[in-house]
Protein backbone atom coordinates (compact mmCIF):
# COMPACT_ATOMS: atom_id res chain seq x y z
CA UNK A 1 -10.87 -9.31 -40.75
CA UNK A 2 -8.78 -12.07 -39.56
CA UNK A 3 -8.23 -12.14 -35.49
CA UNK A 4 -4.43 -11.74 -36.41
CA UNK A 5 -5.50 -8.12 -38.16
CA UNK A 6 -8.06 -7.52 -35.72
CA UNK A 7 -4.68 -7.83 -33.16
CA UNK A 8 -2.60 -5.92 -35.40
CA UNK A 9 -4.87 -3.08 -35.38
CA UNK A 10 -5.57 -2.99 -31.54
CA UNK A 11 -1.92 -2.99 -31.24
CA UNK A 12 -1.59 -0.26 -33.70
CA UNK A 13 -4.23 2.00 -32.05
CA UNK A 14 -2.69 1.37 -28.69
CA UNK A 15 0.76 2.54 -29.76
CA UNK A 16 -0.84 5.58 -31.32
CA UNK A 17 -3.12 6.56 -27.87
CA UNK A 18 0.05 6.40 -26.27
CA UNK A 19 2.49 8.43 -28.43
CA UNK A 20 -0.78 11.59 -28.23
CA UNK A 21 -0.46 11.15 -24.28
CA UNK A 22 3.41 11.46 -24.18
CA UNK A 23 3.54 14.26 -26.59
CA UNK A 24 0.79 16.13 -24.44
CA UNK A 25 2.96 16.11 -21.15
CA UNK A 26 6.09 16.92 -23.15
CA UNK A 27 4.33 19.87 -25.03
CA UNK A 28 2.43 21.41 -22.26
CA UNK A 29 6.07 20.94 -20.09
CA UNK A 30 7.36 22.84 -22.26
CA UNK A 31 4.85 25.32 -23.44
CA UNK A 32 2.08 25.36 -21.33
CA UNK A 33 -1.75 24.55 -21.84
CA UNK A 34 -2.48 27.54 -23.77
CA UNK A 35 0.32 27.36 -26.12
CA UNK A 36 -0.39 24.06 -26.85
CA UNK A 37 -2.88 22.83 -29.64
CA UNK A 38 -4.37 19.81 -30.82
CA UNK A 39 -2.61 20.28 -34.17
CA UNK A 40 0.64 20.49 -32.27
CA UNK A 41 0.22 17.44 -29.81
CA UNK A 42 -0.24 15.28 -33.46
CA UNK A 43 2.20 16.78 -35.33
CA UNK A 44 4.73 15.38 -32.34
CA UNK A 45 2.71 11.76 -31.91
CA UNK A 46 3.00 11.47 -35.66
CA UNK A 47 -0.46 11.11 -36.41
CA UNK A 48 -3.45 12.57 -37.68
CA UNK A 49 -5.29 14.91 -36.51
CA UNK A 50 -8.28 13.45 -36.64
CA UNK A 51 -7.19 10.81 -34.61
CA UNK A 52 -6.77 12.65 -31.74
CA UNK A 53 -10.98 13.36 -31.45
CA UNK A 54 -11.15 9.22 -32.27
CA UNK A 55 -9.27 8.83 -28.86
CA UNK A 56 -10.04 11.58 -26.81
CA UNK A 57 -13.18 14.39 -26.85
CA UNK A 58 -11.05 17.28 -26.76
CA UNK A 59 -8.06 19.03 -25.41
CA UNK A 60 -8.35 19.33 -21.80
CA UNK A 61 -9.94 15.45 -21.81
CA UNK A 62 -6.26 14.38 -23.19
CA UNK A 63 -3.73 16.83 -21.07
CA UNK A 64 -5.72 15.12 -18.24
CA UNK A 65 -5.03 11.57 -18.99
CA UNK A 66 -1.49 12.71 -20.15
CA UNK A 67 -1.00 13.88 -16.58
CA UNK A 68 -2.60 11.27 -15.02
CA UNK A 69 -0.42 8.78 -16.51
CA UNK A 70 2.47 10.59 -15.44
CA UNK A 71 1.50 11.02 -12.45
CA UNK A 72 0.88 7.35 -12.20
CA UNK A 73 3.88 5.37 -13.67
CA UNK A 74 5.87 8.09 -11.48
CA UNK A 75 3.96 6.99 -8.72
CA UNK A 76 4.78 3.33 -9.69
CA UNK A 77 8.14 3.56 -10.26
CA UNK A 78 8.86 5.11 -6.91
CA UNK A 79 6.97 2.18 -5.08
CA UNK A 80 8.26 -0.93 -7.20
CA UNK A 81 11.76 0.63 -7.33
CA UNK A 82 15.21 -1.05 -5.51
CA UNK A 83 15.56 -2.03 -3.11
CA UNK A 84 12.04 -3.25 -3.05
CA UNK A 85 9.65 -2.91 0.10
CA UNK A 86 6.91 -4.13 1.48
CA UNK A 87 6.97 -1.97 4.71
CA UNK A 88 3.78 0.07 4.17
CA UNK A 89 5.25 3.24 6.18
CA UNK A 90 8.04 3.23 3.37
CA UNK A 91 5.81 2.85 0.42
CA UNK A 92 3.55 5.74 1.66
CA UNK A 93 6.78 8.48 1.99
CA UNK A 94 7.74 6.86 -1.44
CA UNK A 95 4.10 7.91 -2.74
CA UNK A 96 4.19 11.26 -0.80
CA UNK A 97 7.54 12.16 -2.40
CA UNK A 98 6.47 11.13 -5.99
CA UNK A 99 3.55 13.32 -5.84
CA UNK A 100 5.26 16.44 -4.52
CA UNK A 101 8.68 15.68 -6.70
CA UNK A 102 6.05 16.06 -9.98
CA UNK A 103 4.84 19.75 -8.42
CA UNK A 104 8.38 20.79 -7.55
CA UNK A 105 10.07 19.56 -11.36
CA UNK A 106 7.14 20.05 -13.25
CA UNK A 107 5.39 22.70 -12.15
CA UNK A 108 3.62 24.25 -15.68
CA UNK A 109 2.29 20.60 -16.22
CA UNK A 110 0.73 20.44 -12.66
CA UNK A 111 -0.68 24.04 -12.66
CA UNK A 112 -2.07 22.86 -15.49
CA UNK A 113 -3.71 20.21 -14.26
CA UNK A 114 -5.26 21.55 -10.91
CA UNK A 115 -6.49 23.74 -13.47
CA UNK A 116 -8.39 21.61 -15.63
CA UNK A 117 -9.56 19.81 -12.85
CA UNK A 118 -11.42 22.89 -11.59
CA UNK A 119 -13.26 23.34 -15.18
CA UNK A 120 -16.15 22.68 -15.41
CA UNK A 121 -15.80 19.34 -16.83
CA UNK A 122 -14.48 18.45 -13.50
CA UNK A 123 -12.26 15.52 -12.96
CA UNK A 124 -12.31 12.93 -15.60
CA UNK A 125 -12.47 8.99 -14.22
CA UNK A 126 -10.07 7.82 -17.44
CA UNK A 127 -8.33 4.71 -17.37
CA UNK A 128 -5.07 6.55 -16.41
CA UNK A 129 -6.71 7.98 -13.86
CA UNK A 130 -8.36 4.29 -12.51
CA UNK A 131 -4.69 3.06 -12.11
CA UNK A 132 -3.68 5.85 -10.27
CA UNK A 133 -6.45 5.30 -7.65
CA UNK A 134 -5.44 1.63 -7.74
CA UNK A 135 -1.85 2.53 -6.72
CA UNK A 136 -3.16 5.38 -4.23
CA UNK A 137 -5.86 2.72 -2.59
CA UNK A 138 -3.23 -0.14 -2.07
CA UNK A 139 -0.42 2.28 -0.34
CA UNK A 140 -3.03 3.28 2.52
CA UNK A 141 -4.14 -0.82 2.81
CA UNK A 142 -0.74 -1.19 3.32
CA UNK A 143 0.30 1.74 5.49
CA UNK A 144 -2.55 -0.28 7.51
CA UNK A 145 -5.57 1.34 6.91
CA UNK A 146 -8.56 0.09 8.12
CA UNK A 147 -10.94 1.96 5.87
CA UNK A 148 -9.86 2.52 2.48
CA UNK A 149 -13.23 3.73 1.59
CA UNK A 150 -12.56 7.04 3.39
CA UNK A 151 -8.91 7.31 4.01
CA UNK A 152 -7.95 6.90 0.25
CA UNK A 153 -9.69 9.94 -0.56
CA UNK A 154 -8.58 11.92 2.13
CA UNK A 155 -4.94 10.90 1.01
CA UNK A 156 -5.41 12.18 -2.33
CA UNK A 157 -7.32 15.47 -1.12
CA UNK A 158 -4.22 15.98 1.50
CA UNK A 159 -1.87 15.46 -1.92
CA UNK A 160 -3.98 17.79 -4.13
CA UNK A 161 -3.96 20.05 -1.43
CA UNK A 162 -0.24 19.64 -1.35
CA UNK A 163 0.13 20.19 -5.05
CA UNK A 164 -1.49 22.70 -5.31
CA UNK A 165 0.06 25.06 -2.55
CA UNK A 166 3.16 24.20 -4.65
CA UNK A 167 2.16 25.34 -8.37
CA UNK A 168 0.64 28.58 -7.14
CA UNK A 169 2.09 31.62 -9.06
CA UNK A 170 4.67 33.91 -7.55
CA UNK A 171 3.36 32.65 -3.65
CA UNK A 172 3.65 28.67 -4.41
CA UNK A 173 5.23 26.95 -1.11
CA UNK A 174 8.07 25.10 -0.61
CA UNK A 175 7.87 21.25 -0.68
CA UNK A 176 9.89 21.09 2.75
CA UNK A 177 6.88 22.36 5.27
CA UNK A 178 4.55 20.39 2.85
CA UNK A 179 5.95 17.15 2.88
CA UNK A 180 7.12 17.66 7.19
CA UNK A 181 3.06 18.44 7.47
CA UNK A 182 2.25 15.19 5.41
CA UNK A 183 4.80 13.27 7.08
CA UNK A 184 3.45 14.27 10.57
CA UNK A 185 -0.12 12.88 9.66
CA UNK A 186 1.21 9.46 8.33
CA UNK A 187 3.42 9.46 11.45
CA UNK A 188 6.58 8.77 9.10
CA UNK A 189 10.21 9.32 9.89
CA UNK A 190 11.67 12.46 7.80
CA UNK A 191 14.33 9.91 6.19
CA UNK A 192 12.12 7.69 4.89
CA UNK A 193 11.15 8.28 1.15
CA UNK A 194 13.33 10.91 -0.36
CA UNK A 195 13.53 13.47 1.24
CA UNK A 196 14.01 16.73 -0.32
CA UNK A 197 18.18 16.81 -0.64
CA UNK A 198 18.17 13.98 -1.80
CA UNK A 199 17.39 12.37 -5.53
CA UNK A 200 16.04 9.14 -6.40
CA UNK A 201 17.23 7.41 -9.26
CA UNK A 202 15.53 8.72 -11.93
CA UNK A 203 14.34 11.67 -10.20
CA UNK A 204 10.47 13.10 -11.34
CA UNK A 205 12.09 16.15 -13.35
CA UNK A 206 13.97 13.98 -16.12
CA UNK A 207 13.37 15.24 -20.02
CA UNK A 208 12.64 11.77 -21.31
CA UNK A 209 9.29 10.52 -20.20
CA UNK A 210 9.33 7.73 -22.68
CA UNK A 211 9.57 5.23 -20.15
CA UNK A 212 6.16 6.02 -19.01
CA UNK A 213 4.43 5.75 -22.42
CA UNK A 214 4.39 1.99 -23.92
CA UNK A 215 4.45 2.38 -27.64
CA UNK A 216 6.78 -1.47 -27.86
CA UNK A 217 5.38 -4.13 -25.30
CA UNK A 218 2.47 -3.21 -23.04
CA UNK A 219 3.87 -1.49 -20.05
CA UNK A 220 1.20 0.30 -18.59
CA UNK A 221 -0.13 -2.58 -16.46
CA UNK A 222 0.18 -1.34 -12.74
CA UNK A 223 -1.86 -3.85 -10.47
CA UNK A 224 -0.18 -3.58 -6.94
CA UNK A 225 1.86 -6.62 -6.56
């Protein structure tokens, strides 16, 4: 194999990973996990079935990643969008409000998810994951943490936490108290972020979550700049 095919084929098997994550999150959206099947999930990518178990080792192992890339190009659009900041109190209301905008728009994908991650296959470090963390880690450097180590993952229990409270059937809270209880901690001002009657561009709940699955050029690169 020529290093031209060898690129070809990467490229090939990248687009095709990405088109099963983005028609996980759309089909769970709309159906839920249950409802949901392998079969299904390819049928939408357009590919194989087979070639789902090539990429991932089962169901709940993809719906994961799905989410977590989601949950982390959301995540990355709210920080990098206009007008740009660097002021570290902004950026962490901007994270804050991604997070809890996915729970409030989307929340049969996050039940979901807080599901899966209390299977007993646990939580999954996946790539999509790995950039998440990134994104997480460098907003509490830059809030001005001193200790990363300890306060990152107390940031994403406190947003789990959060998300969780939200999804909960029939008694889920409101994201209001959440976010003012969040907000308190961080020691930000209520109209920083977005808060909640108000809409970013884009929003979290929009249909089309194309945008957040690269299957032209590689857009999934999300090193904090």
């Amino acid at each position: 194999m020529t290093p031209r095919s060898a690129s070809v084929n990467e490229e090939l098997r990248r687009r095709s990973r990405e088109r099963l994550l983005q028609a996980a999150v759309e089909l769970v959206s709309e159906r839920g996990y249950e409802a949901t099947t392998l079969a299904d999930i390819a049928d939408r990518a357009g590919s194989a079935r087979g070639l789902v178990s090539y990429y991932f080792p089962g169901k709940r192992r993809l719906v994961q990643s799905a989410v977590h890339r989601l949950m982390h190009r959301t995540l990355e659009e709210a920080l990098e969008r206009e007008p740009r900041t660097e002021d570290g109190r902004e950026r962490m209301a901007r994270a804050i409000d991604a997070i809890l905008g996915l729970a409030r728009d989307r929340p049969v994908l996050m039940r979901q998810h807080m599901a899966g991650l209390l299977d007993t296959e646990g939580f999954v470090q996946c790539p999509e994951q790995q950039r998440l963390a990134e994104l997480l880690r460098d907003t509490v450097a830059r809030h001005g943490s001193c200790d990363t180590g300890t306060d990152y993952p107390m940031l994403r229990a406190l947003l789990m936490g959060a998300v969780y409270a939200m999804v909960l059937p029939n008694v889920g809270m409101p994201i209001t108290p959440l976010r003012a209880e969040l907000f308190r901690r961080y020691q930000l001002d209520w109209e920083l972020g977005v808060p909640p009657d108000t809409e970013a561009p884009g929003g979290t709940c929009d249909a089309d979550v194309s945008r957040f699955f690269a299957t032209g050029d590689d857009q999934s690169s999300s090193k904090p700049r």
